[in-house]
N, C-alpha and C. Protein backbone atom coordinates (compact mmCIF):
# COMPACT_ATOMS: atom_id res chain seq x y z
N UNK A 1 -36.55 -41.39 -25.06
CA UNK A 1 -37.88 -41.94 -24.91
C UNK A 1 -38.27 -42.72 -26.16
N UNK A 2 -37.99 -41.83 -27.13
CA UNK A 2 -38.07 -42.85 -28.67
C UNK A 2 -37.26 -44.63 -28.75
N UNK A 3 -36.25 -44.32 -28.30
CA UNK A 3 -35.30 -45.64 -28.35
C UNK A 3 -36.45 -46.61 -27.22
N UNK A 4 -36.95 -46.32 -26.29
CA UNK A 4 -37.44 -47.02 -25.32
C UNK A 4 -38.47 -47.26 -25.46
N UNK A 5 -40.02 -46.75 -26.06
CA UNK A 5 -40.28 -46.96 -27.21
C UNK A 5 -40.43 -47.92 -27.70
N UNK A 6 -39.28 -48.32 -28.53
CA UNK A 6 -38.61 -49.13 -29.48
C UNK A 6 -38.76 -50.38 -29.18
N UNK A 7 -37.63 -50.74 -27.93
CA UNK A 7 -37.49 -51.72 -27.30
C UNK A 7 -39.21 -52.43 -26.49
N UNK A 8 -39.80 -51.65 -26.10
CA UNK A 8 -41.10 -52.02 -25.44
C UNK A 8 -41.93 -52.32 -26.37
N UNK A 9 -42.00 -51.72 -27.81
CA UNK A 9 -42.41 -52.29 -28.61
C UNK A 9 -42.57 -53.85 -29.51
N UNK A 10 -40.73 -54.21 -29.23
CA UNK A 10 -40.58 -55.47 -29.14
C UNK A 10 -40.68 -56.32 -28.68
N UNK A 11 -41.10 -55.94 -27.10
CA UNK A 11 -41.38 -56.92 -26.42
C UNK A 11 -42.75 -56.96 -26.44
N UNK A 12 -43.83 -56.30 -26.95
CA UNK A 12 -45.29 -56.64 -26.98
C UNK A 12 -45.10 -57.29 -28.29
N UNK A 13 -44.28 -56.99 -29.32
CA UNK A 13 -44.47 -57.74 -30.71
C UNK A 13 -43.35 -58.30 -31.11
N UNK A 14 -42.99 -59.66 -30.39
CA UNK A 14 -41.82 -60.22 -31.25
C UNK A 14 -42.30 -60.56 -32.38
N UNK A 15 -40.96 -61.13 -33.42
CA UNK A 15 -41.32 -61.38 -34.54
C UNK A 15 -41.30 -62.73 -34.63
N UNK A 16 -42.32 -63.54 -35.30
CA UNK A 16 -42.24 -64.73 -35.76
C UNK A 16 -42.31 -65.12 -36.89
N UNK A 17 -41.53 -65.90 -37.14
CA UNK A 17 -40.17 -66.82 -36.43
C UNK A 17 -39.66 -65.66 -36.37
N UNK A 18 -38.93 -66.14 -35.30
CA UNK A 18 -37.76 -64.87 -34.44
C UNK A 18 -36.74 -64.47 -35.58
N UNK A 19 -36.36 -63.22 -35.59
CA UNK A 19 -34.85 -62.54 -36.61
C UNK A 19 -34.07 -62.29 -36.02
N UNK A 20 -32.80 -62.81 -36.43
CA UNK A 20 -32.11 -62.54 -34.58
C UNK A 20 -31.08 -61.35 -35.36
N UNK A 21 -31.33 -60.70 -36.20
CA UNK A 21 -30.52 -59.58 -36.56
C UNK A 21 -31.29 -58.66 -35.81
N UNK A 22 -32.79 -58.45 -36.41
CA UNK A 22 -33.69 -57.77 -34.99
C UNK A 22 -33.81 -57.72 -33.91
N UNK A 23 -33.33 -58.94 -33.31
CA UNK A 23 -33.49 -59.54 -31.62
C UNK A 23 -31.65 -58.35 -31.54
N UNK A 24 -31.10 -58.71 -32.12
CA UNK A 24 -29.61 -58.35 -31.34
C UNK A 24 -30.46 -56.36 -31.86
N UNK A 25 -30.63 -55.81 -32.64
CA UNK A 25 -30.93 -54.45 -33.12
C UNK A 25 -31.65 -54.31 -31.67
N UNK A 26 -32.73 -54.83 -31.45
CA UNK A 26 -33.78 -54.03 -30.09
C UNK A 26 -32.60 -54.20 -28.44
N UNK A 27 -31.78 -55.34 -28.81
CA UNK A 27 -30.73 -55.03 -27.68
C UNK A 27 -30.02 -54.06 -27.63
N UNK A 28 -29.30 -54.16 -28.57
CA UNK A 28 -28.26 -52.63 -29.36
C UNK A 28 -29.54 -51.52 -28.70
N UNK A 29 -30.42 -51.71 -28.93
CA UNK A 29 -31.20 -50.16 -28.72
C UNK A 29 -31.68 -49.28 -27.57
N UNK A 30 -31.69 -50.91 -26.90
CA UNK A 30 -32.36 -51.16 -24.77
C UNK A 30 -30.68 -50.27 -24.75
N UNK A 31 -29.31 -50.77 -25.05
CA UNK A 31 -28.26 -50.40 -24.17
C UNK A 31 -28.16 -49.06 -24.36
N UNK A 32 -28.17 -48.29 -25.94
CA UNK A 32 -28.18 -47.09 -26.20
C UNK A 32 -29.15 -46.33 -25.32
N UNK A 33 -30.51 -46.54 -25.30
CA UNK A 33 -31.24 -45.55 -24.68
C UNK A 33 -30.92 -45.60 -23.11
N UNK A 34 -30.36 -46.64 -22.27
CA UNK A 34 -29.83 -46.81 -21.11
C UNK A 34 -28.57 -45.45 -20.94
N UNK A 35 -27.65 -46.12 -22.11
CA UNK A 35 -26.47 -45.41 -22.22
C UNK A 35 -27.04 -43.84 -21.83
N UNK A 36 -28.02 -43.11 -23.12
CA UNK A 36 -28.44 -42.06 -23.59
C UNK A 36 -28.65 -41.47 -21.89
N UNK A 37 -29.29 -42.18 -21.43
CA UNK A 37 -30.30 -41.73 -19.68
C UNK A 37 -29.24 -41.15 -19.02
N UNK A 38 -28.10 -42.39 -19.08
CA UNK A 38 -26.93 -41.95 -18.08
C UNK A 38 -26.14 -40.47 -18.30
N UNK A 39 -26.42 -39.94 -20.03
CA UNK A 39 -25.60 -39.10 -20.23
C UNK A 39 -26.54 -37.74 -19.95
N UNK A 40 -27.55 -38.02 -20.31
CA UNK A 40 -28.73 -36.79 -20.04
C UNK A 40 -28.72 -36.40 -18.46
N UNK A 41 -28.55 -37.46 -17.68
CA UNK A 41 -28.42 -37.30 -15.87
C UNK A 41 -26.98 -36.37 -15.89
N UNK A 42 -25.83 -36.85 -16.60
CA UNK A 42 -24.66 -36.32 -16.68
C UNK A 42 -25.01 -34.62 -17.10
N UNK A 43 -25.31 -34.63 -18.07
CA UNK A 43 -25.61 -33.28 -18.47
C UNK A 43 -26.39 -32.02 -17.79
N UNK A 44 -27.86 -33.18 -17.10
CA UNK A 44 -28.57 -32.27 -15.91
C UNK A 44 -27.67 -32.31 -15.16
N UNK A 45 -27.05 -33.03 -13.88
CA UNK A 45 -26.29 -32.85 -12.78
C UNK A 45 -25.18 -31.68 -12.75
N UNK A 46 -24.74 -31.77 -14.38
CA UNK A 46 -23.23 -31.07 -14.30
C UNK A 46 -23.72 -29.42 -14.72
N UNK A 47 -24.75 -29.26 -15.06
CA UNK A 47 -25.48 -27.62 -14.82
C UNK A 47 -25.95 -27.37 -14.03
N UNK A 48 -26.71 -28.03 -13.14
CA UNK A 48 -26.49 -27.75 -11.48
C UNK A 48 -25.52 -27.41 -10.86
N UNK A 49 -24.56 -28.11 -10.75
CA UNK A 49 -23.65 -28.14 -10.17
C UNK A 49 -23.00 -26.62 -10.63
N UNK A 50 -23.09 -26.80 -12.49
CA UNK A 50 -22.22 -25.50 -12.66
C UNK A 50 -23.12 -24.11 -12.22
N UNK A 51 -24.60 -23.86 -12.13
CA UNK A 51 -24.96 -23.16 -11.80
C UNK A 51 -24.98 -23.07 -10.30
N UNK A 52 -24.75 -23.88 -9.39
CA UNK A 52 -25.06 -23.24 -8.05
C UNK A 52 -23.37 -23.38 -7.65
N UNK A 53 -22.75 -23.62 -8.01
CA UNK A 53 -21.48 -22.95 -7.89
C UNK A 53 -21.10 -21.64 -8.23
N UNK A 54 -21.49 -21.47 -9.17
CA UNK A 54 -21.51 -19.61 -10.25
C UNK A 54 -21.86 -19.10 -9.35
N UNK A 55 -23.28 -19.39 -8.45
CA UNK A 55 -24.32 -18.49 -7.41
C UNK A 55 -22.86 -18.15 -5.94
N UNK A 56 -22.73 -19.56 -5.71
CA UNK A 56 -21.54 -20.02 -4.51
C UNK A 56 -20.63 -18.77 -4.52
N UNK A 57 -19.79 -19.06 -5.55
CA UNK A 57 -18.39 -18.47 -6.30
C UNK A 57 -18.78 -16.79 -5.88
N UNK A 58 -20.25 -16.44 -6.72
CA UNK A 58 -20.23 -14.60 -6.55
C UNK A 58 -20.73 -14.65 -5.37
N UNK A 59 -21.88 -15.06 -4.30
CA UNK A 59 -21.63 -14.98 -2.65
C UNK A 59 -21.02 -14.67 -2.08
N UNK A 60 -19.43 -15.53 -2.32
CA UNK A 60 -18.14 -15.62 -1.67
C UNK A 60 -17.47 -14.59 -1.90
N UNK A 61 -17.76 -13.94 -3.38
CA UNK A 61 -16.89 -12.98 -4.03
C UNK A 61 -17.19 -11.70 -3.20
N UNK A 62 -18.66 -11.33 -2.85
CA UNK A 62 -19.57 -10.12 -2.50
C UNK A 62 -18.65 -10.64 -1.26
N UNK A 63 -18.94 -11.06 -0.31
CA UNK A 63 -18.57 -11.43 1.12
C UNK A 63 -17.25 -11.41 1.08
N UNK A 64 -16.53 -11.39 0.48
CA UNK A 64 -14.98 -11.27 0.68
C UNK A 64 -14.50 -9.69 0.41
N UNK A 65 -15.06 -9.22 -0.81
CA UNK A 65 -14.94 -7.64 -0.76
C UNK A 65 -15.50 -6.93 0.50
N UNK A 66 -16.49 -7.38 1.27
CA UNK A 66 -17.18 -7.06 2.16
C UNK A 66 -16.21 -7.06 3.56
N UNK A 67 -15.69 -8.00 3.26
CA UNK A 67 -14.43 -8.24 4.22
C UNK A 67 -13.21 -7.46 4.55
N UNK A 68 -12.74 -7.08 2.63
CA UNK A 68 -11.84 -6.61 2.62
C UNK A 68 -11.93 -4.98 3.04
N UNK A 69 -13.20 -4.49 3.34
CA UNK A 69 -13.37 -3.05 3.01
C UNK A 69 -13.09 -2.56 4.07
N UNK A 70 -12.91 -2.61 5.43
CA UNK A 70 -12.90 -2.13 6.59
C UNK A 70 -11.16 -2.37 6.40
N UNK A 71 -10.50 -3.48 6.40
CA UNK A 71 -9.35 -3.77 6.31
C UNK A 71 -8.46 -2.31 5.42
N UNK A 72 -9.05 -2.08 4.44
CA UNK A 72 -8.80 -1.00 3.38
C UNK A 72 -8.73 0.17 3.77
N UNK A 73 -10.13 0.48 4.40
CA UNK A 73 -10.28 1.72 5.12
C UNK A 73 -9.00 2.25 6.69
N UNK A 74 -8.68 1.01 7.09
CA UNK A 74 -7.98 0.89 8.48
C UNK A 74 -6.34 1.08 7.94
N UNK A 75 -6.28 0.86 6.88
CA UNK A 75 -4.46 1.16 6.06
C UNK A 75 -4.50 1.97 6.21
N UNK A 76 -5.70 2.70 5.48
CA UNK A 76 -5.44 4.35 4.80
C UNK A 76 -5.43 5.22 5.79
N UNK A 77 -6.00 4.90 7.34
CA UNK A 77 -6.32 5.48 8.22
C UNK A 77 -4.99 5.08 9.17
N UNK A 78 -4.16 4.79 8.85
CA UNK A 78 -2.62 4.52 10.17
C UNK A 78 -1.96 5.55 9.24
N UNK A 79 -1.32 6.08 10.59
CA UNK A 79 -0.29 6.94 10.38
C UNK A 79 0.81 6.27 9.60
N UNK A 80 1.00 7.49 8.92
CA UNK A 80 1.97 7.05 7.79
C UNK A 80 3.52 6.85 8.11
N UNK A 81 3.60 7.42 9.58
CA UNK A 81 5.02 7.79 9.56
C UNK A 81 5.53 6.65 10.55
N UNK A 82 4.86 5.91 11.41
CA UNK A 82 4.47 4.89 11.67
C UNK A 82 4.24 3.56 10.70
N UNK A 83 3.76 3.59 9.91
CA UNK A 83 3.62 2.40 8.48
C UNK A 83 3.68 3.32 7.09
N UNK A 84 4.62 3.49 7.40
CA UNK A 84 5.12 3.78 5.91
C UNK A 84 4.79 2.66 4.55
N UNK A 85 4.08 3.40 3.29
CA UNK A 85 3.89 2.36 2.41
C UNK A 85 2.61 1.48 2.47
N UNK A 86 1.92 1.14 3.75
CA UNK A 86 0.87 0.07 3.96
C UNK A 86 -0.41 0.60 3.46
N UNK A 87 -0.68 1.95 2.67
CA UNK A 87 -1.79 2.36 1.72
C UNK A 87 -2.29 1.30 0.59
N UNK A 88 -0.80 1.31 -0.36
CA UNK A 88 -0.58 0.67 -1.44
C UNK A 88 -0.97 -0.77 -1.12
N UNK A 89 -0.20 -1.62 -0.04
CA UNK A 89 -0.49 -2.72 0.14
C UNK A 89 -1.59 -3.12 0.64
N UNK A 90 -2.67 -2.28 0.60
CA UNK A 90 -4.10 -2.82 1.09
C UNK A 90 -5.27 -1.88 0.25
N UNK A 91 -4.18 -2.12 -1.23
CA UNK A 91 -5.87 -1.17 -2.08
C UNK A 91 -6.57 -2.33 -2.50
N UNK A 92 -7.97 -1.34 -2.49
CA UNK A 92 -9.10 -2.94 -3.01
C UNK A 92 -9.27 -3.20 -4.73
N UNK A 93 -9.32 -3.87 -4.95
CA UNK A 93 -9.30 -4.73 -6.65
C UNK A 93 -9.93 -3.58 -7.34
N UNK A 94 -9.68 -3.22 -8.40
CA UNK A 94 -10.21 -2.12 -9.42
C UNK A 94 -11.34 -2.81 -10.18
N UNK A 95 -11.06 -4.03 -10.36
CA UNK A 95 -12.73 -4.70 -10.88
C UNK A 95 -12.67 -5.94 -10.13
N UNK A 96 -14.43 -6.17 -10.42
CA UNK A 96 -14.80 -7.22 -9.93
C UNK A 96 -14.77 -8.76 -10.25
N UNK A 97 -13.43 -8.82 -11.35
CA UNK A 97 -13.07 -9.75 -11.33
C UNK A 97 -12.89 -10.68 -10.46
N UNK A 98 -12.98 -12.03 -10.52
CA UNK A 98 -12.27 -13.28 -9.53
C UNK A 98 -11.05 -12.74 -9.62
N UNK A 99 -10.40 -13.67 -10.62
CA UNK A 99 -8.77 -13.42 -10.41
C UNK A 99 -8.06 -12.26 -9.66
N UNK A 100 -9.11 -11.07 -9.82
CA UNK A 100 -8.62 -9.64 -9.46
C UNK A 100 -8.94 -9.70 -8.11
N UNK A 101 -9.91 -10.18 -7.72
CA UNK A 101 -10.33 -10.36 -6.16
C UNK A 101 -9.26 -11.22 -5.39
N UNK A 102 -9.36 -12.73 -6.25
CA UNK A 102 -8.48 -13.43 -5.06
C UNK A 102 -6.65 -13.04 -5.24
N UNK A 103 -6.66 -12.64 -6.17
CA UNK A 103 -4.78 -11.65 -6.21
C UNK A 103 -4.85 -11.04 -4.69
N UNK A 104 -5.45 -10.05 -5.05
CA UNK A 104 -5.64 -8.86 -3.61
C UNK A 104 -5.91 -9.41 -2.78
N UNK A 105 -6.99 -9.87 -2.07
CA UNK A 105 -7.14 -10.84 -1.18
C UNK A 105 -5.59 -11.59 -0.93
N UNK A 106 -5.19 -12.24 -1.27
CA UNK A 106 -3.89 -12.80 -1.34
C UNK A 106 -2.96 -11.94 -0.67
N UNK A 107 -2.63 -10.89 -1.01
CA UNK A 107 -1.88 -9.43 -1.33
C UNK A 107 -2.27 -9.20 0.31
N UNK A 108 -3.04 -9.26 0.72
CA UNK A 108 -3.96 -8.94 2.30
C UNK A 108 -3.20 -9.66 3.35
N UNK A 109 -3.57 -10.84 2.70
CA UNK A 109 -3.17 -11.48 3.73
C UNK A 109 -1.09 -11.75 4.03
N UNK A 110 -1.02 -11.54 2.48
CA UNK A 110 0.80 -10.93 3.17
C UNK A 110 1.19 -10.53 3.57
N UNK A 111 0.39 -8.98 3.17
CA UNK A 111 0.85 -7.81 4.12
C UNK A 111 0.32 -7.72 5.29
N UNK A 112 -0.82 -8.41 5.98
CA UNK A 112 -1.06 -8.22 6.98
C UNK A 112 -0.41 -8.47 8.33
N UNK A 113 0.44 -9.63 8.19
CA UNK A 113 1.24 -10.59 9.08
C UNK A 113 1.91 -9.07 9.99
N UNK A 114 3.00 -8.79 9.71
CA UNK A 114 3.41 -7.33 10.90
C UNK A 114 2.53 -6.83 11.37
N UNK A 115 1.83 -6.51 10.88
CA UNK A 115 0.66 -5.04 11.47
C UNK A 115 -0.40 -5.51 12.02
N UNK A 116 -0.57 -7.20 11.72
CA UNK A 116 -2.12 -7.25 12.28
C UNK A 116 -2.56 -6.82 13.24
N UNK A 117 -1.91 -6.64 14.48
CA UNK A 117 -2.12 -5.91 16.06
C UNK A 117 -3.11 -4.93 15.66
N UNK A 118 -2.32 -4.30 14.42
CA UNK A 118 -2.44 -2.49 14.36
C UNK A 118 -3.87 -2.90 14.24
N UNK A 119 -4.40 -3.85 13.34
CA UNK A 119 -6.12 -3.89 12.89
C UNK A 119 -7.04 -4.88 13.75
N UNK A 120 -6.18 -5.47 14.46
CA UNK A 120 -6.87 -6.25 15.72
C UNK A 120 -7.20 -4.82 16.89
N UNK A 121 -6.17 -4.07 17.15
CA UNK A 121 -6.35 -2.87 17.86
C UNK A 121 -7.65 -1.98 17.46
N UNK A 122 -7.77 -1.43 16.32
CA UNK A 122 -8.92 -0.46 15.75
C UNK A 122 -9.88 -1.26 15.62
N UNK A 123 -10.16 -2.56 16.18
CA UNK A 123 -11.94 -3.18 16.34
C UNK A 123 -11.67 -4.48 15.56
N UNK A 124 -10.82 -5.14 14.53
CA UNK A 124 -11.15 -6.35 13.97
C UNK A 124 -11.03 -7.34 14.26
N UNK A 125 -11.65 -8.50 14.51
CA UNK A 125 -11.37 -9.85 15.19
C UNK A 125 -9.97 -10.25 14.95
N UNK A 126 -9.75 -10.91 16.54
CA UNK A 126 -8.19 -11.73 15.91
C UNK A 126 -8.31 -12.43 15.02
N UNK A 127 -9.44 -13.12 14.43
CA UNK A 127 -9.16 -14.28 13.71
C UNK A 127 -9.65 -13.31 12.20
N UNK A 128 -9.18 -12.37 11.85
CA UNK A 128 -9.77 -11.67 10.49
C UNK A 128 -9.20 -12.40 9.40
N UNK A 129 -7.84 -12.50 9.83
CA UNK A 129 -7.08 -13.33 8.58
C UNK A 129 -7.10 -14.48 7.94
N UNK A 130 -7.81 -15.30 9.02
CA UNK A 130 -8.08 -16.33 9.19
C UNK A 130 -9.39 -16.20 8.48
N UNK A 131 -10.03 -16.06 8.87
CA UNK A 131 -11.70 -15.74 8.17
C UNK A 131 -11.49 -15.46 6.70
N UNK A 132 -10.62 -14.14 6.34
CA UNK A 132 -10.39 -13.88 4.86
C UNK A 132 -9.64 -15.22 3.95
N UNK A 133 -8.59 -15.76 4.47
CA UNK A 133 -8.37 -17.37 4.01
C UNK A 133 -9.19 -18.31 3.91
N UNK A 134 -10.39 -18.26 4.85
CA UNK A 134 -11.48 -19.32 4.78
C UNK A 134 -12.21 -18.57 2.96
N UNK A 135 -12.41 -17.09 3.13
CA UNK A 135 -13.34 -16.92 2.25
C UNK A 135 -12.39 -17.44 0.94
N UNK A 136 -11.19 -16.52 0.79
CA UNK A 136 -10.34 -16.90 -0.39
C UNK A 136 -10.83 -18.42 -0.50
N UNK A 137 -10.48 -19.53 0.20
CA UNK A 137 -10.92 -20.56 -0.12
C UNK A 137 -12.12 -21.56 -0.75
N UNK A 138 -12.99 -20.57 -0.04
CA UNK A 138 -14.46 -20.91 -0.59
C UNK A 138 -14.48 -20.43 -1.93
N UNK A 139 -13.84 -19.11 -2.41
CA UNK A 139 -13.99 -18.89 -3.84
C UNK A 139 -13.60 -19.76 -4.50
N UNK A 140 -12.39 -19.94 -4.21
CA UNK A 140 -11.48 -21.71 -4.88
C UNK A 140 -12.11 -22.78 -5.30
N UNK A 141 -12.70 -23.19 -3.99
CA UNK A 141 -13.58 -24.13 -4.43
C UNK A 141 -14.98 -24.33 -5.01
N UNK A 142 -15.41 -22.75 -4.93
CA UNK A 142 -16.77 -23.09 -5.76
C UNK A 142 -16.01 -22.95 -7.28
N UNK A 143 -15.06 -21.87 -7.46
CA UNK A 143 -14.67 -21.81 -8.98
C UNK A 143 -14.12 -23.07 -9.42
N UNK A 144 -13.15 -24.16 -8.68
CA UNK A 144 -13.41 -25.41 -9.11
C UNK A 144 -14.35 -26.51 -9.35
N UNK A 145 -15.29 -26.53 -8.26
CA UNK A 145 -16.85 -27.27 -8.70
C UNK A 145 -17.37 -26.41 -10.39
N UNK A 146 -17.47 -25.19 -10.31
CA UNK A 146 -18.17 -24.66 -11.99
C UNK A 146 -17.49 -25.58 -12.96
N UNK A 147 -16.24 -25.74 -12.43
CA UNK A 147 -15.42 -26.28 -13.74
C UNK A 147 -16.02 -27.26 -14.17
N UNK A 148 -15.39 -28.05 -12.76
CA UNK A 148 -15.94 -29.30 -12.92
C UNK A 148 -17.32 -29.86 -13.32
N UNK A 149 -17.90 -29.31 -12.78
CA UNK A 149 -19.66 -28.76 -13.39
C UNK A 149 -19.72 -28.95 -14.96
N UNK A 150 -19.37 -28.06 -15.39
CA UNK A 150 -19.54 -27.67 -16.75
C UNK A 150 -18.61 -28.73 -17.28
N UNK A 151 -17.23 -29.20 -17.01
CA UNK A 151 -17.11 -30.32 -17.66
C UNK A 151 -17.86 -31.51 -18.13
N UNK A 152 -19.01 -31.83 -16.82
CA UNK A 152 -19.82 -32.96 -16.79
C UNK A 152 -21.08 -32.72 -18.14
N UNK A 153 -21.50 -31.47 -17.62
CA UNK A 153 -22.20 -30.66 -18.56
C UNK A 153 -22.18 -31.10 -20.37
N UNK A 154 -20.72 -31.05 -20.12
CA UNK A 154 -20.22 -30.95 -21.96
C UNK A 154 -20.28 -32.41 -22.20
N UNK A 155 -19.56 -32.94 -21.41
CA UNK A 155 -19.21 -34.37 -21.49
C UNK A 155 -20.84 -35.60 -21.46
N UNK A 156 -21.41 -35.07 -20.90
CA UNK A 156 -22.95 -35.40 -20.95
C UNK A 156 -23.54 -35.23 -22.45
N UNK A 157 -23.75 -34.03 -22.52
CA UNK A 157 -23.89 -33.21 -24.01
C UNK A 157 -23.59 -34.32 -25.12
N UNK A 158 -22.33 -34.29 -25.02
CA UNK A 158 -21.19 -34.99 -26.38
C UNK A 158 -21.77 -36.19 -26.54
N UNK A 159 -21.75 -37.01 -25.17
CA UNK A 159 -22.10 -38.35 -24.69
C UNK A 159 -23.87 -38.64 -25.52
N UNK A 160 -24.44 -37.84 -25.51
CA UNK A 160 -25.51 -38.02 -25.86
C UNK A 160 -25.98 -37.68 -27.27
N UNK A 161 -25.25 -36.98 -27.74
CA UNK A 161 -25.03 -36.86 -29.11
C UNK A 161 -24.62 -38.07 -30.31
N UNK A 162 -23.47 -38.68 -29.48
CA UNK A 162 -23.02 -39.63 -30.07
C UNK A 162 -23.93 -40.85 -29.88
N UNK A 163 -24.56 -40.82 -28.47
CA UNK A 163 -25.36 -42.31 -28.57
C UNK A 163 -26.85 -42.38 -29.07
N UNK A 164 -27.49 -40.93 -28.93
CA UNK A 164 -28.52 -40.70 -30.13
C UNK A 164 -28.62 -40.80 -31.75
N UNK A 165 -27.85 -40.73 -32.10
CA UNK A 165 -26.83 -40.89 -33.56
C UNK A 165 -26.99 -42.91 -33.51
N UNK A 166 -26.39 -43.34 -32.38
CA UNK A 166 -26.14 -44.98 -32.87
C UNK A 166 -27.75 -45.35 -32.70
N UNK A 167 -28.33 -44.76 -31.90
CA UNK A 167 -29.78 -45.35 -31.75
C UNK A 167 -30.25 -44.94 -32.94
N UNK A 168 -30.43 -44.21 -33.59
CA UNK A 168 -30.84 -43.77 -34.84
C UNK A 168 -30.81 -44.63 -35.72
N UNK A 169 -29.61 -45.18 -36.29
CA UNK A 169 -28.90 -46.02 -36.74
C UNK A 169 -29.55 -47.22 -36.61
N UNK A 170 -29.54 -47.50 -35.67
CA UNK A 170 -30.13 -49.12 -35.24
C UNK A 170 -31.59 -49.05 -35.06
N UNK A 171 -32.23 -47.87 -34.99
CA UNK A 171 -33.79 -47.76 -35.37
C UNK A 171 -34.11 -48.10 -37.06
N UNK A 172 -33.00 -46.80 -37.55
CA UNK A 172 -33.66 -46.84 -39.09
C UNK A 172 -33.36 -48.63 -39.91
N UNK A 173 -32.18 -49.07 -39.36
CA UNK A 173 -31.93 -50.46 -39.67
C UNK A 173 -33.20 -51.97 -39.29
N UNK A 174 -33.45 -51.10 -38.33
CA UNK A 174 -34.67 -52.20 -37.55
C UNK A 174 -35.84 -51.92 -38.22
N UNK A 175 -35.92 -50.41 -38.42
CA UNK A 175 -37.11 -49.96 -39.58
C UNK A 175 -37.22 -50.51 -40.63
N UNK A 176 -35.95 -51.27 -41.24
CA UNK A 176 -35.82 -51.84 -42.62
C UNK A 176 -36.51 -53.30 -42.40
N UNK A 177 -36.02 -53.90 -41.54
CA UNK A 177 -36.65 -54.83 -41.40
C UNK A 177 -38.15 -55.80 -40.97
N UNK A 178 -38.61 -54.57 -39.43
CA UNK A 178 -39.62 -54.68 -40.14
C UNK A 178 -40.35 -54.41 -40.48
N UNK A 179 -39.99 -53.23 -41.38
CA UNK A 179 -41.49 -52.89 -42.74
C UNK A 179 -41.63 -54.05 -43.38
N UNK A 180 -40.57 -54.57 -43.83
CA UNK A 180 -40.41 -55.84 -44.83
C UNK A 180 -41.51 -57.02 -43.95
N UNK A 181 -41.21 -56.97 -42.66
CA UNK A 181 -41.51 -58.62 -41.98
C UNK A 181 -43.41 -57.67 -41.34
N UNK A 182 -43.51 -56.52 -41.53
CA UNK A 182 -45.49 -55.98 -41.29
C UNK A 182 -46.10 -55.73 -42.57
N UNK A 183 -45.08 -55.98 -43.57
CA UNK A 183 -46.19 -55.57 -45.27
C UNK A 183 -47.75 -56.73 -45.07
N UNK A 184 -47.49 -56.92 -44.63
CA UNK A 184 -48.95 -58.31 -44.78
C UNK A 184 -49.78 -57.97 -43.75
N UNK A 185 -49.15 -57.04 -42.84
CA UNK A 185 -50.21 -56.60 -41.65
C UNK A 185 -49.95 -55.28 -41.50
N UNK A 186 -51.03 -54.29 -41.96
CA UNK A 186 -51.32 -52.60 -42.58
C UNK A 186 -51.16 -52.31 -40.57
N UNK A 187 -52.18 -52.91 -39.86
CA UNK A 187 -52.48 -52.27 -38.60
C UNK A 187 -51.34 -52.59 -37.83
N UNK A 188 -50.63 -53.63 -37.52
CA UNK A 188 -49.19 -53.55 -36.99
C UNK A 188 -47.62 -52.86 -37.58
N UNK A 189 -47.76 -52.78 -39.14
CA UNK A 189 -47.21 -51.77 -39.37
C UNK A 189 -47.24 -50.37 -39.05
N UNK A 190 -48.41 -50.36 -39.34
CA UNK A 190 -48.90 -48.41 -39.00
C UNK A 190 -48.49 -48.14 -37.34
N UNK A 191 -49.02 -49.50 -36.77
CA UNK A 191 -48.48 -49.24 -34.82
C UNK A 191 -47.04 -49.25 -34.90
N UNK A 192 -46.00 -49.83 -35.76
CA UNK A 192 -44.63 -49.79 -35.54
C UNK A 192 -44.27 -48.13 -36.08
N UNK A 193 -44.82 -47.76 -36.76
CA UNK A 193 -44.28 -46.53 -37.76
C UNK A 193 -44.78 -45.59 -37.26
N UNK A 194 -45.77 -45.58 -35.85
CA UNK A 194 -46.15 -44.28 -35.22
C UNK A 194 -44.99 -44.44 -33.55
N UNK A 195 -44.34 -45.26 -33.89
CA UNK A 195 -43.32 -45.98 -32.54
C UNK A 195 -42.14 -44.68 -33.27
């Protein structure tokens, strides 16, 4: 807002005779604070993004354990002598990690392929596996949007750092000049120096 400001300032008060070190400085300053806008949008957008993905990501996470729990319960509950071993291959994640979620999840859907009958039989939709791949997926992709999110985030950040810094620069330089070109006029100085 300061850089812009700046520039609007120049255009209610050019200088006469024109300085074209000043004329090119208030350009330099229009592009920076342009620049600056684009990176601040970058920075809002990409925390959105990374926050309602985060929200997305644990949704998916709750709803997929939610998924997995009947599946869990239905191992432990087949005869053993009949499925030998299929306990182990359908325990649920020890924490609530992602990675730990979509492993297992994963792990589900391997072992499920032989037996699915067995859990289509005791009440679960044919399409369970299918459904648990959709969710695995949705975790995927919201945990890739955060990324990506927060990349924009940083990259916004940085972006604006650096072009606040050149506006600076080309303010305090333009400041030099004209204090020098308002010493003869107290009330248009004082209006540039409250800019």
């Amino acid at each position: 807002a300061a850089l812009e400001a700046v520039v609007a300032f120049g255009g209610e008060h050019p200088l006469t005779p024109a300085n074209t070190r000043a004329t090119a400085l208030y350009t330099q300053i229009g592009t920076t604070a342009t620049s600056l806008r684009a990176h601040a949008d970058d920075q809002d957008s990409g925390n959105g993004q990374y926050r309602s993905s985060t929200l997305s990501r644990r949704e998916a996470s709750k709803a997929l354990r939610d998924q997995m729990r009947p599946i869990n319960q239905m191992a432990r509950a087949l005869p053993r002598e009949q499925y030998p071993g299929v306990r182990a291959l359908f325990r649920m994640p020890h924490t609530n990690g992602y990675a730990a979620i979509l492993s297992r999840a994963n792990a589900f859907l391997e072992a499920v392929g032989p037996i699915k009958a067995a859990f289509v039989e005791r009440g679960l939709p044919a399409d369970f596996d299918e459904r648990l791949e959709a969710k695995i997926t949705t975790i995927t992709a919201a945990t890739d949007s955060r990324t990506l999110g927060k990349a924009e985030q940083v990259g916004g950040t940085a972006g604006m750092q650096v072009k606040a810094s050149e506006g600076l620069a080309a303010v305090a330089e333009l400041d030099s000049i004209l204090t020098y070109q308002y010493r003869s006029n107290p009330a248009l100085l004082a209006a540039w120096k409250s800019v």
